[in-house]
N, C-alpha and C. Protein backbone atom coordinates (compact mmCIF):
# COMPACT_ATOMS: atom_id res chain seq x y z
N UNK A 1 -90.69 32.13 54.11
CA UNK A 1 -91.36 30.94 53.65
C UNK A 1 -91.74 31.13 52.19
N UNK A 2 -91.70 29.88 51.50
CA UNK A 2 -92.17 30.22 50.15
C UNK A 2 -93.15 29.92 49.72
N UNK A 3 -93.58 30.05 48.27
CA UNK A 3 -94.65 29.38 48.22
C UNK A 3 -95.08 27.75 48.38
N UNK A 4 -93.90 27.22 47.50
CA UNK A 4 -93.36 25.80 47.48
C UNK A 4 -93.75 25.07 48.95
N UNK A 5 -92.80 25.95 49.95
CA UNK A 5 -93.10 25.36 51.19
C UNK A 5 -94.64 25.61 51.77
N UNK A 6 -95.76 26.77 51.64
CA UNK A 6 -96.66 26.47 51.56
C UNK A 6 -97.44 24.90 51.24
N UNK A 7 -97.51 25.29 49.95
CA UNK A 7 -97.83 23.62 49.31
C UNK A 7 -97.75 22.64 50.03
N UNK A 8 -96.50 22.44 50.33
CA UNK A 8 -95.65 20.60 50.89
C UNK A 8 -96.76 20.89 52.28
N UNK A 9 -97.11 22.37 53.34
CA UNK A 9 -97.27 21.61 55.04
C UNK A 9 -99.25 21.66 54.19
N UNK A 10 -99.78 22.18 53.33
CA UNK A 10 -100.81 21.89 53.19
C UNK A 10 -101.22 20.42 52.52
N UNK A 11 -100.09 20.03 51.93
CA UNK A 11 -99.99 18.53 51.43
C UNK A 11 -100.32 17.74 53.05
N UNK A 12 -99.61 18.16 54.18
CA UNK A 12 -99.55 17.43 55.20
C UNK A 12 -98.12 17.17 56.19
N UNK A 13 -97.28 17.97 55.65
CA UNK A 13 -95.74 18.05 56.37
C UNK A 13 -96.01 19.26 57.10
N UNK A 14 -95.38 18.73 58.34
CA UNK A 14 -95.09 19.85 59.51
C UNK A 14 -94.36 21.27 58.63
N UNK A 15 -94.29 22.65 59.23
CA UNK A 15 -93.50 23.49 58.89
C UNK A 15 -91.98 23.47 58.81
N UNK A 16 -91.67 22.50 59.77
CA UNK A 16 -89.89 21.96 59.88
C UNK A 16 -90.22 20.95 58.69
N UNK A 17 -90.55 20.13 58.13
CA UNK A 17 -90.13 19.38 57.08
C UNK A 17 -90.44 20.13 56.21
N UNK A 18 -91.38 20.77 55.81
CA UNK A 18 -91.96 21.54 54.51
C UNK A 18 -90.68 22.58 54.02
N UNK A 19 -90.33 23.34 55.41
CA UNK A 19 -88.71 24.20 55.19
C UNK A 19 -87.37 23.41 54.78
N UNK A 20 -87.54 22.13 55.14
CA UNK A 20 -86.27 21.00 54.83
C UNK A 20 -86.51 20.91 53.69
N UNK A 21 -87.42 20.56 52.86
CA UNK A 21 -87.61 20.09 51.83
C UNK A 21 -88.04 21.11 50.55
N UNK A 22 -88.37 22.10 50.92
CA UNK A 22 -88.92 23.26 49.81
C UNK A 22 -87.24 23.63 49.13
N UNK A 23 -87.32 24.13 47.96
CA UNK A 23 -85.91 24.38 47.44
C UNK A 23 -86.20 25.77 47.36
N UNK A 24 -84.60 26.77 47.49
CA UNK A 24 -85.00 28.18 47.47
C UNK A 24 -85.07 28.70 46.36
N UNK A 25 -86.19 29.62 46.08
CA UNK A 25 -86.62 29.88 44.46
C UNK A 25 -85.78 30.95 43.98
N UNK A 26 -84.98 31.57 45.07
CA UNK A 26 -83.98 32.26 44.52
C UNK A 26 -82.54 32.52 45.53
N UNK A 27 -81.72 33.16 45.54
CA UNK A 27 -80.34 32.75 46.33
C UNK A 27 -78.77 32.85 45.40
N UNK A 28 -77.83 33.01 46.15
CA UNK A 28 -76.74 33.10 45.43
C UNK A 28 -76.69 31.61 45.04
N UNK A 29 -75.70 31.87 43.62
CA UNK A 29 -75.87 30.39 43.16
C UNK A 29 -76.19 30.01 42.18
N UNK A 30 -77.38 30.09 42.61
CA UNK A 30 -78.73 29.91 41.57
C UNK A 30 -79.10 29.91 40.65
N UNK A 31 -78.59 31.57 39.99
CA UNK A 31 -78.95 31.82 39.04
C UNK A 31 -77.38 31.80 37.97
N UNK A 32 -76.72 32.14 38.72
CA UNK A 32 -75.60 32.47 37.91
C UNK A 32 -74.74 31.01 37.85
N UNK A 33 -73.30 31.28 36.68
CA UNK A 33 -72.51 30.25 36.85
C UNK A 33 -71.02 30.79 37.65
N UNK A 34 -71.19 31.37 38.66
CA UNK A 34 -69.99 31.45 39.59
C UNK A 34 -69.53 32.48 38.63
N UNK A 35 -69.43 33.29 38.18
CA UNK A 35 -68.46 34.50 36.97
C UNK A 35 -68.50 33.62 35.90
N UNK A 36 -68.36 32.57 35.76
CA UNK A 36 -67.85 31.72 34.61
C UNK A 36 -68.18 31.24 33.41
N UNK A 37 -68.08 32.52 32.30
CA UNK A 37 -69.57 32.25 31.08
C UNK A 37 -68.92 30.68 30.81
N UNK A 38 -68.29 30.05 30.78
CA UNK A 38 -67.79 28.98 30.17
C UNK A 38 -68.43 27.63 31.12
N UNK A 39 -69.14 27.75 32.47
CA UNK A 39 -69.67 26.88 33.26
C UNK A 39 -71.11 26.56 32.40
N UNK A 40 -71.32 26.77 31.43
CA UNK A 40 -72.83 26.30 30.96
C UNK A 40 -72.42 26.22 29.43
N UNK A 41 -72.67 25.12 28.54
CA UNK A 41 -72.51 24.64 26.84
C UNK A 41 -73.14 26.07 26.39
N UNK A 42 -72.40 27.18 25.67
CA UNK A 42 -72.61 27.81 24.68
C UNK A 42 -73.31 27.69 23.33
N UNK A 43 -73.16 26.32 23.33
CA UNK A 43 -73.48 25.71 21.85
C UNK A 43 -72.76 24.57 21.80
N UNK A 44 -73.40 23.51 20.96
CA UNK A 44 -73.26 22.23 21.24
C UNK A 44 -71.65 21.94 21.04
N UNK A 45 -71.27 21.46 22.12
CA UNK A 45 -69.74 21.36 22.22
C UNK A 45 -69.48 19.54 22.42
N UNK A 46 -68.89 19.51 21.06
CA UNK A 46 -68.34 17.72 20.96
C UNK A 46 -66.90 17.81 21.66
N UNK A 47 -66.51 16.74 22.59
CA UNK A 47 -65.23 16.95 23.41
C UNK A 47 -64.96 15.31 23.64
N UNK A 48 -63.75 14.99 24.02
CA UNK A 48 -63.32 13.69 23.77
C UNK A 48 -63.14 13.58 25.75
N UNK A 49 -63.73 12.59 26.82
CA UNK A 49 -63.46 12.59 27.65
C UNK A 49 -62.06 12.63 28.07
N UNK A 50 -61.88 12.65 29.01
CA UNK A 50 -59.96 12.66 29.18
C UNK A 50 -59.70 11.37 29.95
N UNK A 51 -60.47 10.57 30.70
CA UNK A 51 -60.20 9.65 30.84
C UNK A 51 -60.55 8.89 30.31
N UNK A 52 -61.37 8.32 29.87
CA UNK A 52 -62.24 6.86 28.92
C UNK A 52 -62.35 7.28 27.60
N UNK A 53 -61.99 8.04 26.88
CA UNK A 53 -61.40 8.12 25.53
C UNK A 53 -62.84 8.83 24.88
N UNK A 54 -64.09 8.81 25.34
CA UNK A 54 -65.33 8.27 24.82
C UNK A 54 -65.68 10.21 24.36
N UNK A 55 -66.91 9.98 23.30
CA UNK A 55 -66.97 10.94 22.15
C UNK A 55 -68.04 11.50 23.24
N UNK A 56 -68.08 12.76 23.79
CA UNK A 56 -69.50 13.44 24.68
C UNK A 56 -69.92 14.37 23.15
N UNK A 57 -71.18 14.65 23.54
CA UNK A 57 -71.64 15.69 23.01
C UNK A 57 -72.69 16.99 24.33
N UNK A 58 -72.50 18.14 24.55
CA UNK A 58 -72.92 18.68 25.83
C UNK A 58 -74.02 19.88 24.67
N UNK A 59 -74.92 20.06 25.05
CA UNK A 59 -76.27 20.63 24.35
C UNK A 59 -76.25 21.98 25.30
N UNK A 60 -76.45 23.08 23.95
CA UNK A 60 -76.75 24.81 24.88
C UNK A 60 -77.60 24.55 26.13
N UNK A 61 -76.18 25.09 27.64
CA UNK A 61 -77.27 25.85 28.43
C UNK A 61 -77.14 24.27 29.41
N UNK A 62 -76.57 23.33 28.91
CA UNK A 62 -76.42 22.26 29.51
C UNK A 62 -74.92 22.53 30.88
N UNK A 63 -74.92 22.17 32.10
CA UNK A 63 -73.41 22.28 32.90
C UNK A 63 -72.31 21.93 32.18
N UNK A 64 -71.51 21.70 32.64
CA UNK A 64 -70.11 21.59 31.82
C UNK A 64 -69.35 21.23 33.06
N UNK A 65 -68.66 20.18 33.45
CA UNK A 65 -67.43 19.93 34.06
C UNK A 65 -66.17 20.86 33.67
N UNK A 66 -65.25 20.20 34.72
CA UNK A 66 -64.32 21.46 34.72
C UNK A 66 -63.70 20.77 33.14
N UNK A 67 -63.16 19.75 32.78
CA UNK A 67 -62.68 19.79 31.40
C UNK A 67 -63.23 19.47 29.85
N UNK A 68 -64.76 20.08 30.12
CA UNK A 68 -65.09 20.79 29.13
C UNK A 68 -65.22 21.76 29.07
N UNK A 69 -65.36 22.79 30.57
CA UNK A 69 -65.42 24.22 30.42
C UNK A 69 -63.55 24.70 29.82
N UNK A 70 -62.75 24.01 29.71
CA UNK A 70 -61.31 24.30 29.36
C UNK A 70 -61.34 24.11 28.17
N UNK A 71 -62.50 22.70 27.63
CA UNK A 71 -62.43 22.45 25.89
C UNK A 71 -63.17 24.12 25.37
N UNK A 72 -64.42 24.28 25.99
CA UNK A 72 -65.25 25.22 25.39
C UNK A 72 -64.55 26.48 25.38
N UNK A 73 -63.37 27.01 25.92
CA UNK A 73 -62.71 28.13 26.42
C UNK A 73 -61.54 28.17 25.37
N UNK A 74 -61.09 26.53 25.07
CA UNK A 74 -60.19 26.82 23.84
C UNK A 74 -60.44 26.83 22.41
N UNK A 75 -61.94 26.03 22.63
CA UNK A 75 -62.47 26.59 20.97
C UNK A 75 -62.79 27.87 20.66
N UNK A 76 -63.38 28.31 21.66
CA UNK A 76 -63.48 30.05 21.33
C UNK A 76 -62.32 30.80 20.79
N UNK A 77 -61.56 30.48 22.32
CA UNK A 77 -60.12 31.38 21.77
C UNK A 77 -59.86 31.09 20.15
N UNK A 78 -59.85 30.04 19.96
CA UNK A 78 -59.32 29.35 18.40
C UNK A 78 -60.26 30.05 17.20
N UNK A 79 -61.45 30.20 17.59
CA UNK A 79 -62.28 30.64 16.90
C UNK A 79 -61.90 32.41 16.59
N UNK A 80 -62.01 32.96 18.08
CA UNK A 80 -61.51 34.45 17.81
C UNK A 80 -60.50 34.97 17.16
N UNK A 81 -59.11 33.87 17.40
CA UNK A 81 -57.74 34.22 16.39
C UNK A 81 -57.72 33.79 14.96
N UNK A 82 -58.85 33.28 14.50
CA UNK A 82 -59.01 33.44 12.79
C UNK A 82 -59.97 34.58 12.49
N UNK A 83 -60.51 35.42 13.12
CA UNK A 83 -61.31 36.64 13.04
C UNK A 83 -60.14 37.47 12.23
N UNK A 84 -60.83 38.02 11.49
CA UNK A 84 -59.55 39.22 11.00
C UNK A 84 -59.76 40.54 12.01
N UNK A 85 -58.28 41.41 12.19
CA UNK A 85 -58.63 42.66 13.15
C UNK A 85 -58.88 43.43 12.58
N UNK A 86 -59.10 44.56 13.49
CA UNK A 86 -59.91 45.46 13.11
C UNK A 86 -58.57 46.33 12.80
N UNK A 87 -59.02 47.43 11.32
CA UNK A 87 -57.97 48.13 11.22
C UNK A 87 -57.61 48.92 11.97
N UNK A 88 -56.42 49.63 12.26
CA UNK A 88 -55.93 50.23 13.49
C UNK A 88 -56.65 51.87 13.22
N UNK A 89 -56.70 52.56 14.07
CA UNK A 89 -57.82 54.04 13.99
C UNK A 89 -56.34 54.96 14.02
N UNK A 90 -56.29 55.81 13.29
CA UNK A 90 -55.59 57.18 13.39
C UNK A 90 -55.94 58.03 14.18
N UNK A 91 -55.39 58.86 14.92
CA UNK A 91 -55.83 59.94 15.76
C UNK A 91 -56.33 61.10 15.35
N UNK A 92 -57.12 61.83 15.31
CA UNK A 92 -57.50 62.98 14.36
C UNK A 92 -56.40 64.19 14.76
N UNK A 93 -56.34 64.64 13.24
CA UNK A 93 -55.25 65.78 13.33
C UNK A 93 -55.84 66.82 13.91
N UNK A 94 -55.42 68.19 14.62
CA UNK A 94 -55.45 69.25 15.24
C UNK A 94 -56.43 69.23 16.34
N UNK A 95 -57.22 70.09 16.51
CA UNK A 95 -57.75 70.11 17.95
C UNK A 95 -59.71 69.69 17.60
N UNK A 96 -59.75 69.80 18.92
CA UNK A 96 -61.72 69.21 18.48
C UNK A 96 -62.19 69.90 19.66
N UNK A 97 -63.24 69.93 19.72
CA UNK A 97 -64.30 70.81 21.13
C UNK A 97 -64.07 69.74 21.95
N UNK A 98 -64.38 70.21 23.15
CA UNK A 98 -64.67 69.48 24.59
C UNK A 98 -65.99 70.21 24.62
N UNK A 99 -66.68 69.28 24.69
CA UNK A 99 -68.33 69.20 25.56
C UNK A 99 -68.08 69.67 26.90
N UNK A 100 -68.81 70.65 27.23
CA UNK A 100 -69.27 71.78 28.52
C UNK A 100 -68.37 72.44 29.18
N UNK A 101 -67.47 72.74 28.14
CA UNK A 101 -66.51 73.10 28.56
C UNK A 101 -66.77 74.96 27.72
């Protein structure tokens, strides 16, 4: 029982409605977006609907449907391939210690 549901049967609801109606304060689900960093606006993401043509704007931390989580997934990518790389590392010449060895 939670606290929530406390509350509601001291409001005056039986323990069966107070449990119907209390929401769980924690649970799979809940907290997370399914694996999917791209299920919640990163940062304000402007996207053109796909059916009704119309201009959205989705605010950090806001849900995301499935075809803006595909817009927000390809601006990144787009974003990461103008990053310059990192220069490539050489291997060090001759030998080096091993630790506890």
């Amino acid at each position: 029982m939670s606290r929530y549901s406390e509350r509601l049967e001291d409001a005056g609801l039986t323990p069966e409605e107070a449990a119907a109606a209390a929401v769980p304060e924690s649970g799979p689900g809940l907290t997370t977006t399914g694996g999917n960093r791209y299920a919640t606006a990163l940062d304000y993401l402007h996207a053109t609907h796909p059916e009704t043509g119309i201009e959205v704007v989705f605010v950090p931390g806001e849900a995301l449907p499935d075809w803006a989580v595909a817009t927000q997934a390809a601006k990144e990518r787009q974003t990461l391939a103008k990053l310059p790389g990192l220069p490539p590392q050489s291997e060090p010449k001759g030998e080096r210690p091993v630790k506890g060895r």
